[in-house]
Protein backbone atom coordinates (compact mmCIF):
# COMPACT_ATOMS: atom_id res chain seq x y z
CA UNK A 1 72.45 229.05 194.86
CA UNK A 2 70.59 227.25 191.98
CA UNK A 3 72.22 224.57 189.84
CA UNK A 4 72.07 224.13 186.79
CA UNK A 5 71.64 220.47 185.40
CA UNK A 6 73.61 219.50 182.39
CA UNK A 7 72.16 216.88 180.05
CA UNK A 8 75.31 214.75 178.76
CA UNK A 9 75.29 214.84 174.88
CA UNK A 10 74.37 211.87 172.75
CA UNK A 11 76.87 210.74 170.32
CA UNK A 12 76.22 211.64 167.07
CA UNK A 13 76.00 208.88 163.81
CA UNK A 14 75.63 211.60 161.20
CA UNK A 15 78.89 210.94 159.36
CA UNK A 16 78.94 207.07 160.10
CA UNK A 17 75.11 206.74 158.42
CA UNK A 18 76.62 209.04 155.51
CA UNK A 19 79.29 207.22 154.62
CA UNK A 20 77.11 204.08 154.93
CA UNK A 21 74.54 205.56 152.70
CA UNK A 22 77.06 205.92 150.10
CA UNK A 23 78.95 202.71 150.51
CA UNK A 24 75.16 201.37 149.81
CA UNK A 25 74.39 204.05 146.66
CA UNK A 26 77.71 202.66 144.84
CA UNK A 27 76.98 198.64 145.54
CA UNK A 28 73.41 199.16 144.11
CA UNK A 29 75.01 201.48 140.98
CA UNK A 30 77.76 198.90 140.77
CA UNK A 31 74.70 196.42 140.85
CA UNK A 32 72.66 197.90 137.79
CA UNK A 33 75.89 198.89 135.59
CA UNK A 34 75.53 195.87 133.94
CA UNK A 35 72.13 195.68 133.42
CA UNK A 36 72.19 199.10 131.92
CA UNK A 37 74.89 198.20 129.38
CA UNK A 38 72.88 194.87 128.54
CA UNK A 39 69.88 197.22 128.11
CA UNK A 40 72.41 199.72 125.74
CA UNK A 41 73.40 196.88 124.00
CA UNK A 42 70.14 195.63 122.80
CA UNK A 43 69.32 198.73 122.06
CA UNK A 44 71.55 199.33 119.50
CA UNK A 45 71.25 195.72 118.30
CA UNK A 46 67.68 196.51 117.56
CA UNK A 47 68.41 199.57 116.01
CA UNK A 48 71.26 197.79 113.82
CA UNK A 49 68.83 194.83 112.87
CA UNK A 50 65.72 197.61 111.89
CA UNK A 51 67.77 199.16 109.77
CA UNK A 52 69.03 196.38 107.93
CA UNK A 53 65.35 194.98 107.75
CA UNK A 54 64.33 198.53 106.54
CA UNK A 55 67.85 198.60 103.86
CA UNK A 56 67.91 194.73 102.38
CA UNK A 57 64.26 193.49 102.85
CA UNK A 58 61.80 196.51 102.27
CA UNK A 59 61.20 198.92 99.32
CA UNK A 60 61.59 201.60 100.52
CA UNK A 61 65.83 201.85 99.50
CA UNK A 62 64.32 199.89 96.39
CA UNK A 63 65.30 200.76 92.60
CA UNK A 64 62.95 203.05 91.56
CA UNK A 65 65.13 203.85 88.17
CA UNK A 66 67.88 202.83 85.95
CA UNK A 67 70.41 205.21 85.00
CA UNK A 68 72.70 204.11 81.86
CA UNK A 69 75.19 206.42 80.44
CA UNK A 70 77.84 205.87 77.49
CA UNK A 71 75.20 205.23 75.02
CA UNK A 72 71.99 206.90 73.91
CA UNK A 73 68.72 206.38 71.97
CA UNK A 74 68.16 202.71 70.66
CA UNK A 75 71.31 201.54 72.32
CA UNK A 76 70.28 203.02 75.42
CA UNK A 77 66.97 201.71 75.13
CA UNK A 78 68.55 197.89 73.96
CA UNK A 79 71.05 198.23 77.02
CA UNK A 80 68.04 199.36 79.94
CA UNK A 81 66.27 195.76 78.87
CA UNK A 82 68.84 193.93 79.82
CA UNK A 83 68.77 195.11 83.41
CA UNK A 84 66.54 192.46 84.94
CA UNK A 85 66.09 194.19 87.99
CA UNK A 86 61.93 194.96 89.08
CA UNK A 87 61.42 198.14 90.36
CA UNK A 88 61.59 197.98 93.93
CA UNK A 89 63.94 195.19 94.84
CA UNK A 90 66.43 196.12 97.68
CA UNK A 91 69.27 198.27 96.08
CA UNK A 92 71.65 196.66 98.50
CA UNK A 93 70.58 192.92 97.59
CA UNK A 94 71.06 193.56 93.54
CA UNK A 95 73.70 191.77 92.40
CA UNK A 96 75.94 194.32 90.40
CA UNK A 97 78.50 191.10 88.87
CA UNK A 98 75.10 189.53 87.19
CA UNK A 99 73.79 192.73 85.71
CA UNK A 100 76.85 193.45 84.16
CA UNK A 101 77.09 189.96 82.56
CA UNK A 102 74.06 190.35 81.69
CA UNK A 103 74.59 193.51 79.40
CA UNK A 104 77.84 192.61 78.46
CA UNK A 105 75.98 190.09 76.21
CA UNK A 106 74.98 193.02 74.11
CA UNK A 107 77.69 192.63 71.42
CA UNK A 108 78.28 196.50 70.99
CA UNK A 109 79.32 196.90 74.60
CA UNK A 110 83.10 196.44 75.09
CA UNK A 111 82.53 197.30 78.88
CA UNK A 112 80.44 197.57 81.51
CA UNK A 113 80.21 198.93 85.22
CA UNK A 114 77.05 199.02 87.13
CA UNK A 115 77.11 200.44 90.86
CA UNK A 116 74.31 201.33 93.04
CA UNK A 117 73.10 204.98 92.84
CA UNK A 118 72.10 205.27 96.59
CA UNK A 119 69.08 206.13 97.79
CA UNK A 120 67.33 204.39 95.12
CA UNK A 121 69.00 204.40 91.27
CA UNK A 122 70.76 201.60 89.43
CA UNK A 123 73.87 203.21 87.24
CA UNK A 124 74.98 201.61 84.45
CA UNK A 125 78.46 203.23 82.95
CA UNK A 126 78.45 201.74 79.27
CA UNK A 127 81.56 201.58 77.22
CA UNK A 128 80.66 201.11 73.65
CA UNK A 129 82.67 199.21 71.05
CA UNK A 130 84.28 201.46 68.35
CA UNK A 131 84.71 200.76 64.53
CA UNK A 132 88.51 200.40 64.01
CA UNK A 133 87.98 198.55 60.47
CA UNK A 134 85.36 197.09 58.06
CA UNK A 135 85.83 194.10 57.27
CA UNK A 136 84.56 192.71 53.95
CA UNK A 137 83.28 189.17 55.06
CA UNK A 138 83.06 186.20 52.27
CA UNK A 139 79.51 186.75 51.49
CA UNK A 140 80.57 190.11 50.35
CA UNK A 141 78.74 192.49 53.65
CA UNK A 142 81.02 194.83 55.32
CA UNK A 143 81.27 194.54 59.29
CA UNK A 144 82.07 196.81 61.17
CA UNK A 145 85.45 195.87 63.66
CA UNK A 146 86.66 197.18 67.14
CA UNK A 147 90.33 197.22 67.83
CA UNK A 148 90.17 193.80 69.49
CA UNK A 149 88.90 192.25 66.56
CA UNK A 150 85.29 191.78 67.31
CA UNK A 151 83.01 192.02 64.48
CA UNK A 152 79.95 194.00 66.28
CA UNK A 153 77.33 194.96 63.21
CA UNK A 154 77.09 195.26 59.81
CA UNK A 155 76.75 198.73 57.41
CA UNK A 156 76.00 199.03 53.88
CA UNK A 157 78.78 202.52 53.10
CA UNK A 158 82.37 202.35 55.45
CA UNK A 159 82.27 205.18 57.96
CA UNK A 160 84.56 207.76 56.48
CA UNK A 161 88.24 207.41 58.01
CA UNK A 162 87.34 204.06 58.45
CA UNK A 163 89.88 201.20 56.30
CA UNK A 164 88.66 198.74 54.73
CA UNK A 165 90.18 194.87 54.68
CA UNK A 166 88.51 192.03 52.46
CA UNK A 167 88.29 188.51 54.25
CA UNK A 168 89.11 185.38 52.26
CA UNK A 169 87.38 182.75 54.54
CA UNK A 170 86.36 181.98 57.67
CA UNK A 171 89.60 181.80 58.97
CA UNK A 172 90.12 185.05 58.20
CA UNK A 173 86.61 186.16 60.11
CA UNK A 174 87.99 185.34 63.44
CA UNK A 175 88.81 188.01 66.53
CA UNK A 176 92.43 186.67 66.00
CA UNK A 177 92.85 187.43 62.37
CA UNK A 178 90.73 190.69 62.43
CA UNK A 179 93.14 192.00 65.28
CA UNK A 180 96.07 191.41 63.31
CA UNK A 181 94.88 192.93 60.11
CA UNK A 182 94.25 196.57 62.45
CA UNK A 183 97.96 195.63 64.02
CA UNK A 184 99.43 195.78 60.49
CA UNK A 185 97.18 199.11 59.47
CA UNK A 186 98.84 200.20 63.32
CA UNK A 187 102.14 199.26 62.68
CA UNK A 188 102.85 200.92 59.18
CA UNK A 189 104.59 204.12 58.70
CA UNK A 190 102.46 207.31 57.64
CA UNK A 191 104.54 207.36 54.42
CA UNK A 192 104.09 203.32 53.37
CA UNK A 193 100.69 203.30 54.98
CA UNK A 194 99.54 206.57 52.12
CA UNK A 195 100.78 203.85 49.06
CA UNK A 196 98.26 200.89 50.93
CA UNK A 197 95.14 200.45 48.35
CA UNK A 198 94.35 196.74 49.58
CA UNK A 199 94.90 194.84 52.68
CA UNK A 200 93.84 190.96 52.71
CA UNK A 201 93.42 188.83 55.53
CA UNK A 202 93.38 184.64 55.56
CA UNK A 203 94.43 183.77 58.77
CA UNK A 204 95.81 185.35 62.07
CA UNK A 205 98.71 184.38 60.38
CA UNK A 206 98.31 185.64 57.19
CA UNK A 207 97.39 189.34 56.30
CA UNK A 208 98.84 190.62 52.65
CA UNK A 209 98.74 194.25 51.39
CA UNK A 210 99.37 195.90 47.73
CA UNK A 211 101.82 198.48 48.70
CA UNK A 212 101.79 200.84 44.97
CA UNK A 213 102.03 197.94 42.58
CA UNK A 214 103.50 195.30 44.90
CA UNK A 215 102.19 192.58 46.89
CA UNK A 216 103.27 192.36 50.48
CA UNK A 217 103.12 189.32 52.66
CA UNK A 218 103.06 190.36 55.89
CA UNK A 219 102.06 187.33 58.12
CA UNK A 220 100.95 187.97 61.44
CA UNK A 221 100.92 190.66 64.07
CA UNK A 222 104.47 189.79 65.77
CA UNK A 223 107.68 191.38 64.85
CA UNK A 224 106.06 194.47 63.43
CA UNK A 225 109.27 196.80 63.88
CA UNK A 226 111.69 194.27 62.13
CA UNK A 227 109.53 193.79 59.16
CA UNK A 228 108.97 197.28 58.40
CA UNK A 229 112.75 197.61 58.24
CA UNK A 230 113.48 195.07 56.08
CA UNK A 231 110.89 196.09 54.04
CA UNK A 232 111.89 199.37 53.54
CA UNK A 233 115.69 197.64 51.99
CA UNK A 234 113.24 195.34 49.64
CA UNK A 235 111.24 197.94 48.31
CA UNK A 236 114.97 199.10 46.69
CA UNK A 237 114.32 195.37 44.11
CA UNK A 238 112.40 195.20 41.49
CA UNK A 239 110.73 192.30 43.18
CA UNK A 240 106.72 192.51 42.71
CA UNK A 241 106.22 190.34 45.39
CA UNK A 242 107.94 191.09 49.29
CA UNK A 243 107.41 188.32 51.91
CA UNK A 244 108.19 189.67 55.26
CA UNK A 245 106.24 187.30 57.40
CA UNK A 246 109.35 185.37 58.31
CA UNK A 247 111.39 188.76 58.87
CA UNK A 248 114.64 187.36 59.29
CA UNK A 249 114.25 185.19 56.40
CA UNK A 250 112.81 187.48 53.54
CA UNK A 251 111.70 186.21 49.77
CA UNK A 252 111.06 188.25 47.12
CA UNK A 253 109.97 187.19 43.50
């Protein structure tokens, strides 16, 4: 009878060298994880600092034109010269706040907003100043006058629609005085402001009117509602001459 010899089996170490394979995989990823972010990091810094080269110091997000709206033809072409901006520079280093002051020295602007027309336009949103009176200055030339009483040009003929108000000095050729001559030409009544055929100014304190064949002193620009009523219950005299600029304290002669 033949025997058969049996070889004992060798332990195995499969699963012990697995796991210890991938004990060692996840110390060596934990190992490089923060390398790899440092690496992402810089990355994107350098990305982050190209483009900011590329944006603030190169041309090529430069000006190449200025857009200005609001105005046309010579103002236009007055208002694009004061934009001292070469072609080229940066749009995101051109300081907006300067520009504007710098066109808002153009007297016939009233506003200004300039904003950067990405990729590569200046726009410049002009508000021009409107003719609210002519003003009659001492050397006899009428002005044109926006509603704020800035005197912005002169013309030789009133723009129809347009009142006209006669200055007596240069008191009277102030912002202050020319404003409260268009408050009083505001402030009348469509049915006393059809019998005005003069209006006078001295002062910011003093602005008269011939109202039919009467004199009117109305003073300044306050108390416009009061003065209208008691001039309505003086225009009952015969008085030829109504002082209203101290409302509560009328004279008449």
């Amino acid at each position: 009878m033949s025997r058969t010899a049996t070889r004992p089996r060798r332990p195995s170490h499969t699963g012990v060298e697995s796991s210890a394979s991938r004990f060692r995989d996840r110390a060596i990823a934990r190992r490089r994880r923060p390398w790899l972010r440092a690496l992402g990091t810089v990355a994107v810094a350098g990305v982050l600092v190209g483009a900011g080269y590329v944006v603030g110091w190169t041309d090529v997000l430069g000006v190449r034109e200025v857009v200005v709206s609001g105005v046309d033809g010579a103002e236009e072409k007055a208002v694009r010269g004061l934009v001292d901006v070469p072609p080229g520079t940066p749009l995101a280093r051109v300081d907006t706040a300067a520009v504007e002051a710098d066109v808002r020295t153009r007297i016939t602007v009233a506003e200004v907003s300039v904003r950067r027309g990405w990729p590569r336009s200046l726009e410049v949103d002009v508000v021009p100043r409107t003719a609210a009176i002519v003003v009659k200055n001492p050397q006899g030339r009428l002005e044109v006058v926006d509603a704020t009483g800035v005197a912005f040009g002169t013309v030789k003929k009133a723009p129809k629609g347009i009142p006209v108000v006669t200055a007596t000095g240069e008191r009277a050729m102030t912002p202050e005085a020319l404003a409260a001559a268009f408050a009083l030409l505001t402030a009348l009544p469509e049915d006393l402001a059809d019998d005005v055929s003069a209006v006078t100014v001295s002062s910011a304190d003093l602005v008269t009117f011939t109202l039919g064949k009467r004199t009117v002193v109305w003073g300044g620009a306050d108390d416009a509602e009061l003065k209208i009523r008691v001039l309505r219950a003086l225009l009952g005299t015969k008085a030829r001459t109504i002082d209203v600029s101290a409302p509560n304290t009328p004279v008449t002669r």
